[in-house]
Protein backbone atom coordinates (compact mmCIF):
# COMPACT_ATOMS: atom_id res chain seq x y z
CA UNK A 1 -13.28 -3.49 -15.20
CA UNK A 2 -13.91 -6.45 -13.13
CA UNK A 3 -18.01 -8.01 -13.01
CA UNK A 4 -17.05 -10.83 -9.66
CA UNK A 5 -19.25 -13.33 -8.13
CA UNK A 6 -18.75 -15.54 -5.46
CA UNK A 7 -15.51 -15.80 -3.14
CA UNK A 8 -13.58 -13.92 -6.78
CA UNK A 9 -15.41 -10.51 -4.93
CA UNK A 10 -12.68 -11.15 -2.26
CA UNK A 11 -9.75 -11.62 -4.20
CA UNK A 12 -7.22 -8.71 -4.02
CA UNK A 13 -6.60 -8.02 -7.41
CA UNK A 14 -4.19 -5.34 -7.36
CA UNK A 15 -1.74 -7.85 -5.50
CA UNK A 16 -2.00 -11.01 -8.16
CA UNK A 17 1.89 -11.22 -8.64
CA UNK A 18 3.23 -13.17 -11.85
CA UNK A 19 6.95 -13.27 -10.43
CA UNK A 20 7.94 -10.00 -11.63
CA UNK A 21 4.95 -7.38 -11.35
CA UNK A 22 1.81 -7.12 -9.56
CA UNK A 23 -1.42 -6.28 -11.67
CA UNK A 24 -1.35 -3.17 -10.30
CA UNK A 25 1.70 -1.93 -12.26
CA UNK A 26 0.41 -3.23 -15.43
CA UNK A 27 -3.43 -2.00 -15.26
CA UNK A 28 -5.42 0.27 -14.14
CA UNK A 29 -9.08 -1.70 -12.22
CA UNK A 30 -12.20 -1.12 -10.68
CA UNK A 31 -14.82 -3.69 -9.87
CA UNK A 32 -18.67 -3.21 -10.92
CA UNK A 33 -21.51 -3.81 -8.95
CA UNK A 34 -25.13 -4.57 -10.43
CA UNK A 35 -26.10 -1.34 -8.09
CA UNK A 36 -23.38 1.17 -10.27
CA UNK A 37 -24.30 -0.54 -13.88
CA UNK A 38 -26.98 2.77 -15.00
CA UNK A 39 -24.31 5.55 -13.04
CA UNK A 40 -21.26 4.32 -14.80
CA UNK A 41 -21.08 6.59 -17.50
CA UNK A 42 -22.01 9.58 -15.18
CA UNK A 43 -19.02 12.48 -15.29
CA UNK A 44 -18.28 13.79 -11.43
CA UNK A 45 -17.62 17.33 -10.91
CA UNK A 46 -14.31 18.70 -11.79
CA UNK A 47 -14.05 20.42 -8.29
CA UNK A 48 -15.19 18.41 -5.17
CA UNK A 49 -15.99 19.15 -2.04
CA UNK A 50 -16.02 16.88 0.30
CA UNK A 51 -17.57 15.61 4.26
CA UNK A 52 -15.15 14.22 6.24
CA UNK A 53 -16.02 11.93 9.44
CA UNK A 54 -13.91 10.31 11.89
CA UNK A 55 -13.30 8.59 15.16
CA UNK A 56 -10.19 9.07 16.82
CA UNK A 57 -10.35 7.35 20.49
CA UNK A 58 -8.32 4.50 19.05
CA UNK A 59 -7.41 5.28 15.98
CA UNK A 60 -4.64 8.18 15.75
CA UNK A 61 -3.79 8.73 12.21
CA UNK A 62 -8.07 9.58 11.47
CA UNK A 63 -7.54 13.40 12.60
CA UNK A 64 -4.44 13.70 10.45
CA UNK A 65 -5.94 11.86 7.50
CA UNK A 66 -9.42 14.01 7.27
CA UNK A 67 -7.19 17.24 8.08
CA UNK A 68 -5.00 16.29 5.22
CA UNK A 69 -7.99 15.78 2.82
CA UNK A 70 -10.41 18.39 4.08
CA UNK A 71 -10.18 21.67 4.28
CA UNK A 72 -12.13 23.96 6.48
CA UNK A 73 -10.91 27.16 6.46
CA UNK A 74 -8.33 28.99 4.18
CA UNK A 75 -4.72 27.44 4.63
CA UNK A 76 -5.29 24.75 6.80
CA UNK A 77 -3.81 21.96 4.59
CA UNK A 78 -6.64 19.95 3.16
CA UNK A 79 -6.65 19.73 -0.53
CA UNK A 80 -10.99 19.50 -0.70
CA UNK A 81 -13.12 22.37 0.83
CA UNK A 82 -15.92 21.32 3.21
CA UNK A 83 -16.34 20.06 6.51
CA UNK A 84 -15.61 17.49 9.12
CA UNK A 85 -17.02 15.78 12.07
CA UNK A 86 -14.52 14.30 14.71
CA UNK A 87 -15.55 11.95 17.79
CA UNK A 88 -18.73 13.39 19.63
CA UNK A 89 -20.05 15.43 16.56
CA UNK A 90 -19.53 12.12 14.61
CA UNK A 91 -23.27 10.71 15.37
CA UNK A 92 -25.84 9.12 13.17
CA UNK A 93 -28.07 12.57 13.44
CA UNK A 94 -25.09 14.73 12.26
CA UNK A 95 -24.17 12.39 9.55
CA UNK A 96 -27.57 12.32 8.37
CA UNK A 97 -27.91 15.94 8.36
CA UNK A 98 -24.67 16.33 6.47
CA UNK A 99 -25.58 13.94 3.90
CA UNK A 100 -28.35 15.98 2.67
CA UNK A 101 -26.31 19.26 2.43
CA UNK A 102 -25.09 16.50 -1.02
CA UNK A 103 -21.44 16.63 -1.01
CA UNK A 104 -20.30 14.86 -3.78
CA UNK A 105 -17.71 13.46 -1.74
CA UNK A 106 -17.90 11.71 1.69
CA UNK A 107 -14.90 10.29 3.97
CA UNK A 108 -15.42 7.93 6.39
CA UNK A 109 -12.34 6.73 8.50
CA UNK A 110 -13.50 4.37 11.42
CA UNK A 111 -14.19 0.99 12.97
CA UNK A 112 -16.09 -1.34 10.61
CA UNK A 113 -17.36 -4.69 12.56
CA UNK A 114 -18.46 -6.90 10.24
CA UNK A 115 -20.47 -10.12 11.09
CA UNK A 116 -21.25 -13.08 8.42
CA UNK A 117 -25.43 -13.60 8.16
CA UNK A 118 -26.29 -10.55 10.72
CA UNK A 119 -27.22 -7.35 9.26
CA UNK A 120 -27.94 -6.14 12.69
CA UNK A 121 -24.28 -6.41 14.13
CA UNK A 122 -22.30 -5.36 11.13
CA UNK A 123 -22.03 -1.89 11.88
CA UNK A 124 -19.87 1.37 11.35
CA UNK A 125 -18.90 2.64 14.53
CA UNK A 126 -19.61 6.33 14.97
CA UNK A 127 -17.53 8.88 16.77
CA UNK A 128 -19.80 8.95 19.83
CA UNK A 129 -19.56 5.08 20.48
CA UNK A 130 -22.77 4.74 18.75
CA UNK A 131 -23.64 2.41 15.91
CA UNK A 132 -24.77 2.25 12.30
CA UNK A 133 -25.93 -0.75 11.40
CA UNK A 134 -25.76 -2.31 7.85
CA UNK A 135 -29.70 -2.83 8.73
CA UNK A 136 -30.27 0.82 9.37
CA UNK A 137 -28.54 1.68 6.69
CA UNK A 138 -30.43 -0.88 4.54
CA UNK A 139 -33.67 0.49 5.82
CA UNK A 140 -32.58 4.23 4.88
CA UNK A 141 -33.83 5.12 1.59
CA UNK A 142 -30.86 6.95 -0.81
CA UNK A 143 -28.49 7.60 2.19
CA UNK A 144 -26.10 8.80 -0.05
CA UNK A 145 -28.27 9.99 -2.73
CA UNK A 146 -26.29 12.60 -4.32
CA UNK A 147 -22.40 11.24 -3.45
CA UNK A 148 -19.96 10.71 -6.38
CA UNK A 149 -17.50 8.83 -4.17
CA UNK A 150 -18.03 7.45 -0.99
CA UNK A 151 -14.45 6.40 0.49
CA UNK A 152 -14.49 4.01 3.43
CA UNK A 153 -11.36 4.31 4.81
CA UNK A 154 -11.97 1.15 7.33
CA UNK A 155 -11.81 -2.49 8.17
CA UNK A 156 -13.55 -4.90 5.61
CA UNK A 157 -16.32 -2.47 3.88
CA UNK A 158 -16.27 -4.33 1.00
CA UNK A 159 -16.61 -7.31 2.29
CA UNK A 160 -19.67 -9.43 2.80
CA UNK A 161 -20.72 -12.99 3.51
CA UNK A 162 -21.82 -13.99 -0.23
CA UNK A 163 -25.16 -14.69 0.08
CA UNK A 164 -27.35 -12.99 2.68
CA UNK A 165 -26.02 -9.86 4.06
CA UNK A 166 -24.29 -7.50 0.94
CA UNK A 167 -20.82 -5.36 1.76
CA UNK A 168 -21.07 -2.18 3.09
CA UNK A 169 -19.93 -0.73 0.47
CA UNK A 170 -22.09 -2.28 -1.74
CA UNK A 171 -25.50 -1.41 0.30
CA UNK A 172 -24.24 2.02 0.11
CA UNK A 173 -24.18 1.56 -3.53
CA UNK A 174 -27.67 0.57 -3.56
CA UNK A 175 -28.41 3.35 -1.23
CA UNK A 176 -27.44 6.24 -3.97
CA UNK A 177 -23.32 6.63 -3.83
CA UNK A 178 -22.25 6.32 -7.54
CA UNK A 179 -18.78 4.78 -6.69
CA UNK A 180 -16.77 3.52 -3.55
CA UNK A 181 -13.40 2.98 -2.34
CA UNK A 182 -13.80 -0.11 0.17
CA UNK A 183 -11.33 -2.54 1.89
CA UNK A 184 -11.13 -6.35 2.07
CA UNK A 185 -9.70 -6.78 5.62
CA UNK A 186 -8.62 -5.04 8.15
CA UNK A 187 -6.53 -1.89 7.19
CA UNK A 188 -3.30 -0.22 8.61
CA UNK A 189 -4.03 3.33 10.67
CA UNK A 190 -0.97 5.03 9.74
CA UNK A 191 -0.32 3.36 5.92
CA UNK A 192 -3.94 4.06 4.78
CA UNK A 193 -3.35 7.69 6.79
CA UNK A 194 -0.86 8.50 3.89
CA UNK A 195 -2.73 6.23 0.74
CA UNK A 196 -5.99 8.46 1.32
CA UNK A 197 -3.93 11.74 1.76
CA UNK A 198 -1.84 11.25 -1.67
CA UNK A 199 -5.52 9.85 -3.28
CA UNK A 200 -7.18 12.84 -3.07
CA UNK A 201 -3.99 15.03 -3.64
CA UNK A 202 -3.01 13.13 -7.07
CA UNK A 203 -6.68 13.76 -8.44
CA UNK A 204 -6.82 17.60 -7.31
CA UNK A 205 -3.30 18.12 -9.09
CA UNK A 206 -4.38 16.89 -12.33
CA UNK A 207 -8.31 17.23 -13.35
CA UNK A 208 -8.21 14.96 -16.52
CA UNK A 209 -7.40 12.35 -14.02
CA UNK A 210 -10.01 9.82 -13.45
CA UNK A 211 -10.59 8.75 -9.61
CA UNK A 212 -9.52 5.26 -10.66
CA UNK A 213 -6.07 7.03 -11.84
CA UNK A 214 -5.12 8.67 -8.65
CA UNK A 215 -6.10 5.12 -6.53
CA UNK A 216 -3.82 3.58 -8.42
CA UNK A 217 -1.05 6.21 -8.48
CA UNK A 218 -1.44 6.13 -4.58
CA UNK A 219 -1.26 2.66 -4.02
CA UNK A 220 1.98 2.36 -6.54
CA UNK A 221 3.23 5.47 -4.38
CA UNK A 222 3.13 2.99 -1.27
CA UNK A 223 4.74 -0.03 -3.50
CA UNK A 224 7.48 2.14 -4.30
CA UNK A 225 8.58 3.74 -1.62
CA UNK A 226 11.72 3.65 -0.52
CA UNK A 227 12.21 3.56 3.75
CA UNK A 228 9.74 2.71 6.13
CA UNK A 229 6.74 4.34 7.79
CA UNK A 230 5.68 4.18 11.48
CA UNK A 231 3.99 1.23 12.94
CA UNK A 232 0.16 1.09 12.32
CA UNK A 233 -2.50 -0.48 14.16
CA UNK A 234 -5.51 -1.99 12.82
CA UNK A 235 -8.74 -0.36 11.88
CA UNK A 236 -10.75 -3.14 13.78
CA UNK A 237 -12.55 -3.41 16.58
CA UNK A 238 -10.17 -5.52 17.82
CA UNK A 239 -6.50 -4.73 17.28
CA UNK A 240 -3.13 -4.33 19.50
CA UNK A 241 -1.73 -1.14 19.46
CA UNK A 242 1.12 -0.24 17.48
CA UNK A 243 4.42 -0.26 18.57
CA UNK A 244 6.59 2.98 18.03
CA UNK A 245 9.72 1.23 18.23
CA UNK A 246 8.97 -1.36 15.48
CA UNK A 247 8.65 0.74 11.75
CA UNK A 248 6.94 -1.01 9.14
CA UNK A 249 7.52 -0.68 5.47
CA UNK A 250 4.27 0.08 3.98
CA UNK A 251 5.40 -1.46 0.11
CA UNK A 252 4.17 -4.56 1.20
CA UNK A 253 0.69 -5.64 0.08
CA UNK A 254 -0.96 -5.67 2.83
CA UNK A 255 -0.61 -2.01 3.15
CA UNK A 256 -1.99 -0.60 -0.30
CA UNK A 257 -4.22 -3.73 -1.91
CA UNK A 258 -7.00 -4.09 0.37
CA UNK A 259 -8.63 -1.28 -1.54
CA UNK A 260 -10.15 -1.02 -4.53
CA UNK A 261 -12.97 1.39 -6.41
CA UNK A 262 -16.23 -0.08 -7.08
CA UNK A 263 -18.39 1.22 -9.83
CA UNK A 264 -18.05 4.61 -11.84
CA UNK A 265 -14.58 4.67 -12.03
CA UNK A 266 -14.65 8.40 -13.96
């Protein structure tokens, strides 16, 4: 367990490489935040269920990704029971609302602009085009009182500018969620498509495993693949679209580091 300060909170640690092995083969991590320090021995529920939300106008992958995690009726492939909100039911009023129904876990898979010293144009970008600012969110007492895992399957939510304006998945943190999965720049569509699917699988298949286990089994999953996966555009705001005709092969770093679990890590 990892206590950063400073530009360390940026460093991807599961891709420090000593020549032979990246830290991720060798250890199992998780980064604490002064906001998780009193929830850290807290034990999540064996079973989860789960809120799912998603915007899919430029982003492909999203639909497959929550479908793949969330189920909402019998047989439909998710691996969670509860529900999900795509595009135009993806607003700040539904989110809120589903918030306080207290999943224990929530999915977000979006656009995540994040701007150095402005709290008031970082923002998640919601499925209707509308915003959610880091200052909203700041101003929203326990958002996500109630969440055991709040997974931010987006651009740079765990990054923020070191002084003035905190991550977003930090703030959210502060705002109630007892751990986070967050990203350090901007993410792959299709690659983190397949890391978030095999995430939640791995720690559904085996219930003595510990969220921080099935991360890392997923992200060695993507290390060790053998082949190549389709090409992937950015979760940014900005991004050029993928080309079909040029496969990437998601072992590379840049596919499965960005992420990382803050706080309790049970």
């Amino acid at each position: 367990m990892w206590s950063l300060d400073g530009a360390l909170r940026y460093v991807p640690l599961a891709a420090l490489y000593d020549g032979k092995q990246y830290l991720i083969e060798r250890y199992r991590m998780s980064v604490m935040t002064l906001a998780s320090n009193a929830r850290l021995k807290d034990r999540p529920d064996k079973k989860w269920e789960a809120a799912g939300f998603g915007a899919t106008a430029t982003l492909p992958s999203v639909a497959s990704e929550l479908a793949g995690i969330i189920t909402t009726k019998p047989g439909d492939g998710g691996v969670l029971a509860g529900e999900i909100k795509l595009d135009d039911q993806f607003t700040q009023k539904s989110m809120r609302q589903t918030l306080l129904k207290h999943y224990p876990v929530v999915h977000i898979a979006s656009h995540f602009n994040f701007q150095p010293g402005n709290e008031t144009k970082s923002f998640l970008l919601l499925g209707d085009g509308g915003h959610l600012t880091l200052a909203e969110m700041k101003s929203a007492a326990n958002l996500f009182g109630g969440v055991q895992l709040l997974t931010l399957s987006a651009c740079n939510t765990g990054v923020g500018d070191g002084a003035e304006v905190e991550g977003f998945g930090t703030l959210a943190q502060r705002q109630g969620a007892k751990a986070g999965v967050a990203s350090l720049w901007p993410v792959a569509d299709a690659s983190t498509a397949v890391l978030m699917r095999e995430f939640y699988r791995i720690r559904e298949a085996n219930p003595t495993s510990t969220k921080l286990d099935a991360l890392r089994q997923a992200q060695l999953g993507l290390l060790h693949a053998k082949g190549a996966g389709p090409a992937s555009s950015q979760r940014a705001l900005v991004h050029e679209p993928a080309d079909p005709a040029a496969p990437h092969d998601f072992r590379h770093p840049y596919f499965w580091a960005p992420f990382f679990l803050m706080g309790n890590w049970l």
